[in-house]
N, C-alpha and C. Protein backbone atom coordinates (compact mmCIF):
# COMPACT_ATOMS: atom_id res chain seq x y z
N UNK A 1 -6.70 -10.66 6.69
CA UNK A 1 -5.32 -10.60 7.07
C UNK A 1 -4.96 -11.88 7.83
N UNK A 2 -3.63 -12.50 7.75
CA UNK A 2 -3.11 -13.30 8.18
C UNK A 2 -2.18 -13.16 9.01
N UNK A 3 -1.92 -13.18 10.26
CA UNK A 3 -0.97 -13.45 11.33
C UNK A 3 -0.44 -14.41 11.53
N UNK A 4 1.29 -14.70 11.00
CA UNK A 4 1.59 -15.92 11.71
C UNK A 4 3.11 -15.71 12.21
N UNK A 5 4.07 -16.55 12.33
CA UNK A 5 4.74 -16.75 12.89
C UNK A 5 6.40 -17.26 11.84
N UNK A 6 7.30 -16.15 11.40
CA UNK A 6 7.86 -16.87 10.66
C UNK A 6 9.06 -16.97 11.51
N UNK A 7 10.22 -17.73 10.84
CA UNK A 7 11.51 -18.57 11.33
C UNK A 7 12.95 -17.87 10.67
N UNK A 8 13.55 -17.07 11.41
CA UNK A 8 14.97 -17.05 11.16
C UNK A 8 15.41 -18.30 10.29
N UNK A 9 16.75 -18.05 9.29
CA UNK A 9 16.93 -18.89 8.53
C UNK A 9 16.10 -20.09 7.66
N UNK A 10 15.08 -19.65 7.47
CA UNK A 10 13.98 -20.49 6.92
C UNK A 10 13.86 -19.42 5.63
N UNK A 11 13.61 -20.05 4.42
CA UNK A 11 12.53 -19.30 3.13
C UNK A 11 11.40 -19.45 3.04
N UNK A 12 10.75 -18.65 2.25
CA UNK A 12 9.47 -19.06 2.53
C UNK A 12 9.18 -18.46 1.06
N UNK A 13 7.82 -19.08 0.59
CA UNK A 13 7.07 -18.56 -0.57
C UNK A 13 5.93 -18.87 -0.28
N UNK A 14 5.21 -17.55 -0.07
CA UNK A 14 3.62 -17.25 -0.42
C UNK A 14 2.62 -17.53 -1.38
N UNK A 15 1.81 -18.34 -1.51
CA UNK A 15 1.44 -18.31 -2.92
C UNK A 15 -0.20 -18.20 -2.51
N UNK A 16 -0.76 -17.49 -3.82
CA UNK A 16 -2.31 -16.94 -3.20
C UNK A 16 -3.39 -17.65 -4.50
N UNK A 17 -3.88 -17.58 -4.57
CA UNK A 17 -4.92 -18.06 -6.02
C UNK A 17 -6.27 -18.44 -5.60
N UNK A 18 -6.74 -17.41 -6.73
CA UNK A 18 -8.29 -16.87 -7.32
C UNK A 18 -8.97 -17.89 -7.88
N UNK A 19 -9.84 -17.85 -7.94
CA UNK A 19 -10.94 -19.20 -8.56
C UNK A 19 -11.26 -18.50 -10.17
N UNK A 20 -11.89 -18.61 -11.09
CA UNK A 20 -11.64 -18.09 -12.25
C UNK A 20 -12.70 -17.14 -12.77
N UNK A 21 -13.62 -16.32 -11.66
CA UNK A 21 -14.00 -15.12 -11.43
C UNK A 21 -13.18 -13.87 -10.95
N UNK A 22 -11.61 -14.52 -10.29
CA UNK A 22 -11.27 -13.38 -9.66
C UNK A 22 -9.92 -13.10 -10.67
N UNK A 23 -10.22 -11.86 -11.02
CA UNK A 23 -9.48 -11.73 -12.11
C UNK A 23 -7.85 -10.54 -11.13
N UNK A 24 -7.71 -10.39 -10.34
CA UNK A 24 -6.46 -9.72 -9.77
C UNK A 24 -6.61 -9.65 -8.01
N UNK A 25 -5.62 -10.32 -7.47
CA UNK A 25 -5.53 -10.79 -6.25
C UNK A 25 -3.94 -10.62 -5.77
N UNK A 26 -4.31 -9.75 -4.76
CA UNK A 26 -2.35 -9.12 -4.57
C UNK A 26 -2.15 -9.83 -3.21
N UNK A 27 -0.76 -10.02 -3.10
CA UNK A 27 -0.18 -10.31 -1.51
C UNK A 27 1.07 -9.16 -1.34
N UNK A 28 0.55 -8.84 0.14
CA UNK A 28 1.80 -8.06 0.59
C UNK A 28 2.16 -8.83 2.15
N UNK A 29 3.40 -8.67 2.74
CA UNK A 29 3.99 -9.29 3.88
C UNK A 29 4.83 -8.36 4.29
N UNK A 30 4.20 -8.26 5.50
CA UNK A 30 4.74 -7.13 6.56
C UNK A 30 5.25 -7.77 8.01
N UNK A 31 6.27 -7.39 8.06
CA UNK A 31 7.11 -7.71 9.51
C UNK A 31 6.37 -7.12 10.77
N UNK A 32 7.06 -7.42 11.94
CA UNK A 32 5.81 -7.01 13.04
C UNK A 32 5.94 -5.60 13.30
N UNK A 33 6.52 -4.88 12.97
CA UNK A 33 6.50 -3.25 12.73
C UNK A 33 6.10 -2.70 12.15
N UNK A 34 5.60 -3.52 11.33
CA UNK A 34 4.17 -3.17 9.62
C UNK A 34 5.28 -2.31 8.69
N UNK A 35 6.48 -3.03 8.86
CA UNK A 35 7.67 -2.52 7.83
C UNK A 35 7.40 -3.49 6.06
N UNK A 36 6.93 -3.08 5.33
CA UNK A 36 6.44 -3.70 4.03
C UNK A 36 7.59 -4.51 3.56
N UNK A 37 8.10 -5.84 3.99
CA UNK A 37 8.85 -7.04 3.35
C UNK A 37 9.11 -7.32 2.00
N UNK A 38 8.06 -7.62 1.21
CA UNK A 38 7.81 -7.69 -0.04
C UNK A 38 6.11 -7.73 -0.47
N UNK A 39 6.12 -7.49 -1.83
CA UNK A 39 4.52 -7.55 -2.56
C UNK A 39 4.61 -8.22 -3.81
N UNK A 40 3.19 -8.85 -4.32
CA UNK A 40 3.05 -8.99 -5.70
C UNK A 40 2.32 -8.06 -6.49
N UNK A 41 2.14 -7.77 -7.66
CA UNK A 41 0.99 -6.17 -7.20
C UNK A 41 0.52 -6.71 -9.11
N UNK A 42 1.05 -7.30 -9.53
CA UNK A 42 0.91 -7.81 -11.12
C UNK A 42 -0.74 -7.97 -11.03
N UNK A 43 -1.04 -8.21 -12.43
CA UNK A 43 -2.52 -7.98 -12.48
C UNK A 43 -2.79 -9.65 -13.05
N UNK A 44 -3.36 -10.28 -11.83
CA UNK A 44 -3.28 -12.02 -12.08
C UNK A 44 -4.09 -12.68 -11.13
N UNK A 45 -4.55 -13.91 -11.20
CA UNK A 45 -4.80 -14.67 -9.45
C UNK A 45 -4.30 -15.78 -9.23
N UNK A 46 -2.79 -15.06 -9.69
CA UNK A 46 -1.77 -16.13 -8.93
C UNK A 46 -0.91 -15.27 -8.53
N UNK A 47 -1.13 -14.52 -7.37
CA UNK A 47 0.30 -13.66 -6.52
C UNK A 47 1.22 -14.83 -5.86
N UNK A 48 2.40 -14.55 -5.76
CA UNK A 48 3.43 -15.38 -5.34
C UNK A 48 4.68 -14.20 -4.64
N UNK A 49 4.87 -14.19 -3.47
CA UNK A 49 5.93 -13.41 -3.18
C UNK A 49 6.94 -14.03 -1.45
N UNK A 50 8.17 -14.15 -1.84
CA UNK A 50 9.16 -14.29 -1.04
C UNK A 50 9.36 -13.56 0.13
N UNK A 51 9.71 -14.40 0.82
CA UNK A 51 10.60 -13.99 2.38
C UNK A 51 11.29 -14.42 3.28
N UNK A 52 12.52 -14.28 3.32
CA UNK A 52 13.73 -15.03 3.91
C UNK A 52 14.18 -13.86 5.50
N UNK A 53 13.17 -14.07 6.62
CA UNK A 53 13.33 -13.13 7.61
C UNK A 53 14.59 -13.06 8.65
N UNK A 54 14.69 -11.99 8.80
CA UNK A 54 16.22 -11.87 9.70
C UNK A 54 16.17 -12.49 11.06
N UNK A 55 14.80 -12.56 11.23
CA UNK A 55 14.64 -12.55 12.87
C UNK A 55 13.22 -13.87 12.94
N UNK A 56 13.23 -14.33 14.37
CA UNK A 56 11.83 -15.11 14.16
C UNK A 56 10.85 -14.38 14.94
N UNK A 57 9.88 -14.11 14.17
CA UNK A 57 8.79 -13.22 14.97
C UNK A 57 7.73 -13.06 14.13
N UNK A 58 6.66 -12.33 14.25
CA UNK A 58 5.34 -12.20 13.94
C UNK A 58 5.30 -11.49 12.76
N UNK A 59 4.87 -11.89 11.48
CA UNK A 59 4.63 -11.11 10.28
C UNK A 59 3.01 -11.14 9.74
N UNK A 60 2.74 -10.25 8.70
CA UNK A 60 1.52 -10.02 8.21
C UNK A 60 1.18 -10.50 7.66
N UNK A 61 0.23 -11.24 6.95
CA UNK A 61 0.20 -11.23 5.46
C UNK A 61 -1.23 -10.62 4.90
N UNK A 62 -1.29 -9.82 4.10
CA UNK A 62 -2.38 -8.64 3.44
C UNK A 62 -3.01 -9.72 2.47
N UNK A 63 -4.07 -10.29 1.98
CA UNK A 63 -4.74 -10.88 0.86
C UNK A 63 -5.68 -9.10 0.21
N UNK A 64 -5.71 -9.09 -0.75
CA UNK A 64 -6.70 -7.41 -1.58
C UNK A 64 -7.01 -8.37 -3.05
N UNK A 65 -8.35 -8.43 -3.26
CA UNK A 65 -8.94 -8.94 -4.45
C UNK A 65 -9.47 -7.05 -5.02
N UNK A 66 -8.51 -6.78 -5.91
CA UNK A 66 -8.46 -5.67 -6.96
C UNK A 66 -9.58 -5.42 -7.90
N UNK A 67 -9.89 -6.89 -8.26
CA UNK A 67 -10.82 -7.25 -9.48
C UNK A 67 -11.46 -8.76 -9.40
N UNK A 68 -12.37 -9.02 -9.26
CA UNK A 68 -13.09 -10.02 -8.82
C UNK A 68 -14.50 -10.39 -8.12
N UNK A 69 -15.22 -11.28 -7.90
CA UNK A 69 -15.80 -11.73 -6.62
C UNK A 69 -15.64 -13.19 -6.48
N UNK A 70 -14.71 -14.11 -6.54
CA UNK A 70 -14.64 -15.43 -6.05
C UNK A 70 -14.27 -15.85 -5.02
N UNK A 71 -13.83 -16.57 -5.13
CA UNK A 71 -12.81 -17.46 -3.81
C UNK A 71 -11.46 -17.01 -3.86
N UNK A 72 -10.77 -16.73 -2.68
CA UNK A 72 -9.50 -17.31 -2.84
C UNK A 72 -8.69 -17.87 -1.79
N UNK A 73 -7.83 -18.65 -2.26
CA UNK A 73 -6.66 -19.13 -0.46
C UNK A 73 -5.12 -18.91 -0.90
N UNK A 74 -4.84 -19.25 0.02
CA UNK A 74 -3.17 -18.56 0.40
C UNK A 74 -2.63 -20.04 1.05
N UNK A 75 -1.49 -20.17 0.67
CA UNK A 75 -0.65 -21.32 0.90
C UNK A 75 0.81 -20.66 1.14
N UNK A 76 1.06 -20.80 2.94
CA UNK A 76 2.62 -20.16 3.00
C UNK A 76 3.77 -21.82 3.27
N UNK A 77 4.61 -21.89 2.48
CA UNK A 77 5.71 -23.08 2.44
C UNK A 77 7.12 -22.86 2.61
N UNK A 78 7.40 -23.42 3.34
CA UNK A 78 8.83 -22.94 3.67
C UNK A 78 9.80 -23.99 3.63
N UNK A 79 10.84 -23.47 3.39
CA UNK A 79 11.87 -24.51 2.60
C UNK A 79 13.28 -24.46 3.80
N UNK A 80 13.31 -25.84 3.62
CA UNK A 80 14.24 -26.09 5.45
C UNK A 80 15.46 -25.61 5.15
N UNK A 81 16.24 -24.92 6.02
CA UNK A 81 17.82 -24.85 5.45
C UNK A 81 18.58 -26.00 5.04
N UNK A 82 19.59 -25.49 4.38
CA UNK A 82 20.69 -26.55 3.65
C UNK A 82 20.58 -27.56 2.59
């Protein structure tokens, strides 16, 4: 699990990816109330899922390898307003 810190008026996209043993790798992102934001849940190891938060404060992020044993990493990018 990942703890970080997201930004009012900021976007953001999650992106996760499997090495080419791991055949299904999900992301979910949870706000600091463990209120479920959004998920990817597709059967892939490339999850990718959005979040444009109301507030700036502490969110989750869940990594779950479904099907696999490789590697994987998570890259969160956020895109500046305007």
């Amino acid at each position: 699990m990942i703890n970080t810190t997201l930004y009012k008026g900021y976007d953001y996209v999650i992106i996760g990816a499997g090495d080419s043993s791991v055949k299904d790798l999900d992301l979910k992102i949870y706000d600091g109330n463990w209120n479920l934001v959004n998920q990817d849940s597709k059967t892939d190891n490339i999850p990718i899922i959005k979040a444009s938060p109301r507030w700036t404060g502490r969110f989750h992020i869940k990594v779950k390898m479904y099907n696999g044993n490789g590697y994987s990493n998570i890259a969160i990018c956020h895109l500046q307003p305007g």
